[in-house]
N, C-alpha and C. Protein backbone atom coordinates (compact mmCIF):
# COMPACT_ATOMS: atom_id res chain seq x y z
N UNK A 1 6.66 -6.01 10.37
CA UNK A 1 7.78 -6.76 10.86
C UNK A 1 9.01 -6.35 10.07
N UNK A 2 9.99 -6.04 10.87
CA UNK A 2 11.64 -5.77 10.03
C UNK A 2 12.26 -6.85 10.78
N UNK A 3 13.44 -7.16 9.69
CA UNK A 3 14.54 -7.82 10.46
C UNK A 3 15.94 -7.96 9.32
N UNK A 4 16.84 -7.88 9.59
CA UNK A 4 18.29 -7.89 8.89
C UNK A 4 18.80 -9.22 8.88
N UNK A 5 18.45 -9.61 7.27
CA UNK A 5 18.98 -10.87 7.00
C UNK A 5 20.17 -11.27 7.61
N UNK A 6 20.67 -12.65 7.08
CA UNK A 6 22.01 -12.87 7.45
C UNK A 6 23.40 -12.95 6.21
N UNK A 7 22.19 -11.82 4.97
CA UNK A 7 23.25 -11.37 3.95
C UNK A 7 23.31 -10.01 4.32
N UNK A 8 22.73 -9.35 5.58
CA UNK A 8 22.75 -8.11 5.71
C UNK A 8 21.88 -7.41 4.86
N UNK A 9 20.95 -7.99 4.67
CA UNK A 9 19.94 -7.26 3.51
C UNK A 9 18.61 -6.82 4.84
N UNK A 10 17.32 -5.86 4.62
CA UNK A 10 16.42 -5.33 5.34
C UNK A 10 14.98 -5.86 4.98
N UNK A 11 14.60 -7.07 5.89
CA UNK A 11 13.67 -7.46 5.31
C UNK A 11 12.56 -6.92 6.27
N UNK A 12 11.60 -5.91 5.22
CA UNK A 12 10.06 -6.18 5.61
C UNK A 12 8.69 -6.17 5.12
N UNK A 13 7.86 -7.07 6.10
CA UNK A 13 6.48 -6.99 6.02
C UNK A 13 5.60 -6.45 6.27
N UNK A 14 4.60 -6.62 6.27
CA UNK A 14 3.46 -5.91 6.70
C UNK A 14 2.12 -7.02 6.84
N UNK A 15 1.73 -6.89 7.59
CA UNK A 15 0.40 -8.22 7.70
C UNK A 15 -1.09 -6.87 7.94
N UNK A 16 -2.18 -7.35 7.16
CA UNK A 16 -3.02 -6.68 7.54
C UNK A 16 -4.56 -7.57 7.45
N UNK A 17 -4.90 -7.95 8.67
CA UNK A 17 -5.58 -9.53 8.71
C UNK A 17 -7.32 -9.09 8.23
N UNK A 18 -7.81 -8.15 8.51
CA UNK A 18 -9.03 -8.05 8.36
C UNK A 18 -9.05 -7.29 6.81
N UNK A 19 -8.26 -7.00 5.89
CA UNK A 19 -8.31 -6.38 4.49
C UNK A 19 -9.12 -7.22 3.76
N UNK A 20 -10.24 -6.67 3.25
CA UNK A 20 -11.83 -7.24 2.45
C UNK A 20 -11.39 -6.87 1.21
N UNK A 21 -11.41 -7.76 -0.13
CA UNK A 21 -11.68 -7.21 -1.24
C UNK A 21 -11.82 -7.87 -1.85
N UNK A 22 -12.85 -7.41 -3.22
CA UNK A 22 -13.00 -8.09 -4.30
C UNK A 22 -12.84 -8.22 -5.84
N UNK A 23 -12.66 -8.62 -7.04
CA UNK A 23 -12.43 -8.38 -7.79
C UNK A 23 -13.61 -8.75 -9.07
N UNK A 24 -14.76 -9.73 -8.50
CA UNK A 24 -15.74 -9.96 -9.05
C UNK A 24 -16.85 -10.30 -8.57
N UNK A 25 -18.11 -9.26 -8.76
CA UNK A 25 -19.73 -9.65 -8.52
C UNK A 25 -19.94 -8.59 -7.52
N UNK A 26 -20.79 -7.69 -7.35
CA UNK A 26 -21.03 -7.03 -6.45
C UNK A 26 -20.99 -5.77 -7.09
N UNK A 27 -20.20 -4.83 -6.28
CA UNK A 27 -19.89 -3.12 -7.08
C UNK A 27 -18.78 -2.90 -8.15
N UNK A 28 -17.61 -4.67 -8.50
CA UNK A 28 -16.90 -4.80 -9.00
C UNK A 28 -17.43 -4.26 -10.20
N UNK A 29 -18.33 -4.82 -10.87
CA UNK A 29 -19.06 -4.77 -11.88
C UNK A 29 -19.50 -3.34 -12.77
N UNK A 30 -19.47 -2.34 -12.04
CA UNK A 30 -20.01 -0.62 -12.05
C UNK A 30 -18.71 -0.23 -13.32
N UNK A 31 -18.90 0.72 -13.65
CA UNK A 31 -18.20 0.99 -15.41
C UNK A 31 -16.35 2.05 -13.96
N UNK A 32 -16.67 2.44 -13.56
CA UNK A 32 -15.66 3.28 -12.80
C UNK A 32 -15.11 2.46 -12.00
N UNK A 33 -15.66 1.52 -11.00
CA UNK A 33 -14.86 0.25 -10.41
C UNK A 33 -13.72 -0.81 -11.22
N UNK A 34 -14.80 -1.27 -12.65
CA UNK A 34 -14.42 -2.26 -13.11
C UNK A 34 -13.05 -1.14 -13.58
N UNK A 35 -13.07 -0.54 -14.21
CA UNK A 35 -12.18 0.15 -15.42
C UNK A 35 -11.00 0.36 -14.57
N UNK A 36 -11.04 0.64 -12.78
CA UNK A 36 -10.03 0.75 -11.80
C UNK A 36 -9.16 -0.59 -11.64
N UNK A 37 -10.00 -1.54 -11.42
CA UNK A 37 -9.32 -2.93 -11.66
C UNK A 37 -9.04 -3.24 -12.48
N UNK A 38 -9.49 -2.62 -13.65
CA UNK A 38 -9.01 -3.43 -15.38
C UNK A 38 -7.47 -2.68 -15.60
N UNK A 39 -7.46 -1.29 -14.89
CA UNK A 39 -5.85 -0.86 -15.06
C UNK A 39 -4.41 -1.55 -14.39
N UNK A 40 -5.28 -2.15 -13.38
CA UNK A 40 -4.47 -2.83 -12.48
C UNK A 40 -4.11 -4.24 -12.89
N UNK A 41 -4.79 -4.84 -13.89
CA UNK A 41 -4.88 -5.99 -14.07
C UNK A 41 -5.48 -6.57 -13.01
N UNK A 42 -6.56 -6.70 -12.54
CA UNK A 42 -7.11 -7.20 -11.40
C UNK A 42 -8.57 -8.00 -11.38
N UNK A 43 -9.05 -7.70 -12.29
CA UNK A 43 -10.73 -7.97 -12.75
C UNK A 43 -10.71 -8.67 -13.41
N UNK A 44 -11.67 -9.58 -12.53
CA UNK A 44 -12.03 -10.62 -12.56
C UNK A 44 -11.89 -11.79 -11.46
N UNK A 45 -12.94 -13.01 -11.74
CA UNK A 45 -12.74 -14.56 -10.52
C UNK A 45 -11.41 -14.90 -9.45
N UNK A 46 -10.26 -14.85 -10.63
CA UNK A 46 -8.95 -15.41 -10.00
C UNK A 46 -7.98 -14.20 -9.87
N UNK A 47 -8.85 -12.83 -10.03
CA UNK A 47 -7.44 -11.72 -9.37
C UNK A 47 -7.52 -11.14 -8.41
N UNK A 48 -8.40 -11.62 -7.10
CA UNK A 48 -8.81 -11.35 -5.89
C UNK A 48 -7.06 -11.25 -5.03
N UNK A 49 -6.16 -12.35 -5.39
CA UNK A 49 -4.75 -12.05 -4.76
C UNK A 49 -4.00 -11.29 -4.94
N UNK A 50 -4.03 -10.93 -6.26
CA UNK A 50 -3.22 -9.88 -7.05
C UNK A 50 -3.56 -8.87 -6.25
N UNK A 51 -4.83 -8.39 -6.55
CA UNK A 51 -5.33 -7.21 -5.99
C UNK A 51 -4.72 -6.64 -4.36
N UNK A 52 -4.87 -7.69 -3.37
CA UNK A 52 -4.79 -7.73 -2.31
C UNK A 52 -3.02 -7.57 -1.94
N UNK A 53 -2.57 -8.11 -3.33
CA UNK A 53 -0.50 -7.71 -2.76
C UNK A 53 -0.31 -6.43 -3.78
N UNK A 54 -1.44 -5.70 -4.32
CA UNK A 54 -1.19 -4.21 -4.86
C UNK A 54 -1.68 -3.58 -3.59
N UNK A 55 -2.83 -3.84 -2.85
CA UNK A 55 -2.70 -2.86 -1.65
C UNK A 55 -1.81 -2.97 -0.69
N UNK A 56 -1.62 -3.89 -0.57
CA UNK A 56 -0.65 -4.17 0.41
C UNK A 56 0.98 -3.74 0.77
N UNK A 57 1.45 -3.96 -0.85
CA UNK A 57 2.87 -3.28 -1.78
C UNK A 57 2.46 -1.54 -1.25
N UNK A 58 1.24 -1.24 -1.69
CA UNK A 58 0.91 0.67 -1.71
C UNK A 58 0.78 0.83 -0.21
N UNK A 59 0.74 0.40 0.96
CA UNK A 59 0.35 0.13 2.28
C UNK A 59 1.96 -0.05 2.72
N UNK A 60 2.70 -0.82 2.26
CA UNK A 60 3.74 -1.13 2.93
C UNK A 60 4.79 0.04 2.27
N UNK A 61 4.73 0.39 0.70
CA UNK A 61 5.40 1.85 0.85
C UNK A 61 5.20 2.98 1.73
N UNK A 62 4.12 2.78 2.08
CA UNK A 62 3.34 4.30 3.04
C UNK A 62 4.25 4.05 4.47
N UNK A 63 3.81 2.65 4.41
CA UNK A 63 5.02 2.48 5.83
C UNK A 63 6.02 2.91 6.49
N UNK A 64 7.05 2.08 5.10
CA UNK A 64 7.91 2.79 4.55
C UNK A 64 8.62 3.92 4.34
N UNK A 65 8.08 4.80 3.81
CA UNK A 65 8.02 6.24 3.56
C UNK A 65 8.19 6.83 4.88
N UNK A 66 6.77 6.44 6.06
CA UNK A 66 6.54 7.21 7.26
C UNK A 66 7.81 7.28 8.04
N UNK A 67 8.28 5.53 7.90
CA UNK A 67 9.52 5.43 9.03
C UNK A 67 10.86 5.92 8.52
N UNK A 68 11.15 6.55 7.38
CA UNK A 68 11.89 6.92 6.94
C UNK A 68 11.83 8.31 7.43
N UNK A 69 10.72 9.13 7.20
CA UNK A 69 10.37 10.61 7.78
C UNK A 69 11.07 10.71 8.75
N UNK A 70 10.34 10.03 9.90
CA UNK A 70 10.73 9.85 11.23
C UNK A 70 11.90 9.71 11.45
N UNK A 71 12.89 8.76 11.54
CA UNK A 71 14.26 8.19 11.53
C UNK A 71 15.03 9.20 11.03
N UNK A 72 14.79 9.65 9.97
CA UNK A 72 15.47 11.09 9.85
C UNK A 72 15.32 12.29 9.90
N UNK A 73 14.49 12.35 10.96
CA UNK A 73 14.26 13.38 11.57
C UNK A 73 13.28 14.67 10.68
N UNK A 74 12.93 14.07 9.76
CA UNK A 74 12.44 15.11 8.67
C UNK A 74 10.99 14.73 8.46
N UNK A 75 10.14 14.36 9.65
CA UNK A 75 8.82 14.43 10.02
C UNK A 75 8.27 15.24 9.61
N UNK A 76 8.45 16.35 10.03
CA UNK A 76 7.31 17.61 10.11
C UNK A 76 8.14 18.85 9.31
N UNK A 77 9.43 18.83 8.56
CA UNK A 77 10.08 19.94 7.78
C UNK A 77 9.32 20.38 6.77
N UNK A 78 8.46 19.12 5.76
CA UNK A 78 7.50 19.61 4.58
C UNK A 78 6.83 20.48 4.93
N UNK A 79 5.82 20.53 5.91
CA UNK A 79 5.01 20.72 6.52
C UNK A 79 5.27 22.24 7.01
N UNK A 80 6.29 22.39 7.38
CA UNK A 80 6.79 23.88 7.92
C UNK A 80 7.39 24.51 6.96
N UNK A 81 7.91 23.79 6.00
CA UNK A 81 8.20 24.29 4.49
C UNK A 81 7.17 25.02 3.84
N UNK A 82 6.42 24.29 3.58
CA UNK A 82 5.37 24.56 3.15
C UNK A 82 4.24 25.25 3.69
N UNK A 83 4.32 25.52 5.30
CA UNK A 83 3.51 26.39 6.02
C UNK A 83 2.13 25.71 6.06
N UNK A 84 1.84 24.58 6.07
CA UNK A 84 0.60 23.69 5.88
C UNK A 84 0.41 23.43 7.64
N UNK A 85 1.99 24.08 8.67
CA UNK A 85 1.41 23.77 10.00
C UNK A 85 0.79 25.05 11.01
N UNK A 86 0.23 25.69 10.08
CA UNK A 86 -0.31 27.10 10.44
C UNK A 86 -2.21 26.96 10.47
């Protein structure tokens, strides 16, 4: 969702209703899982929300990012820059 405040500022969201995650009991627990959430500050009982507005923040830059590509026309230039469309 976008929309242009009424200070003229660009507000947006992103909703993503079926996103599963956890931060304790299960595979949380594994020495490479836990140590991923322990960088994040995330591990453990009560950082199941946290967690969920760090993907979400990294999800809504990607967004972000894409519609920016697009809009300015500079979609596919990396790409031919770089010869990665061969």
């Amino acid at each position: 969702y976008t929309e242009l405040t009424a200070d003229n500022d660009l507000y947006i969201s992103i909703t993503i209703p079926s996103l599963i995650v956890a931060t304790y009991g299960g595979g949380t627990g594994l020495s490479t899982q836990k140590e991923c959430l322990e960088l994040l500050g995330c591990f453990g009982k009560e950082k199941v929300n946290k967690l969920a507005e760090v993907i979400a923040g990294a999800v809504l830059a990607g967004e972000l990012s894409l519609a920016s590509a697009i809009s300015s026309l500079d979609w596919v230039s990396s790409h031919e820059q770089y010869g990665r469309n061969r």
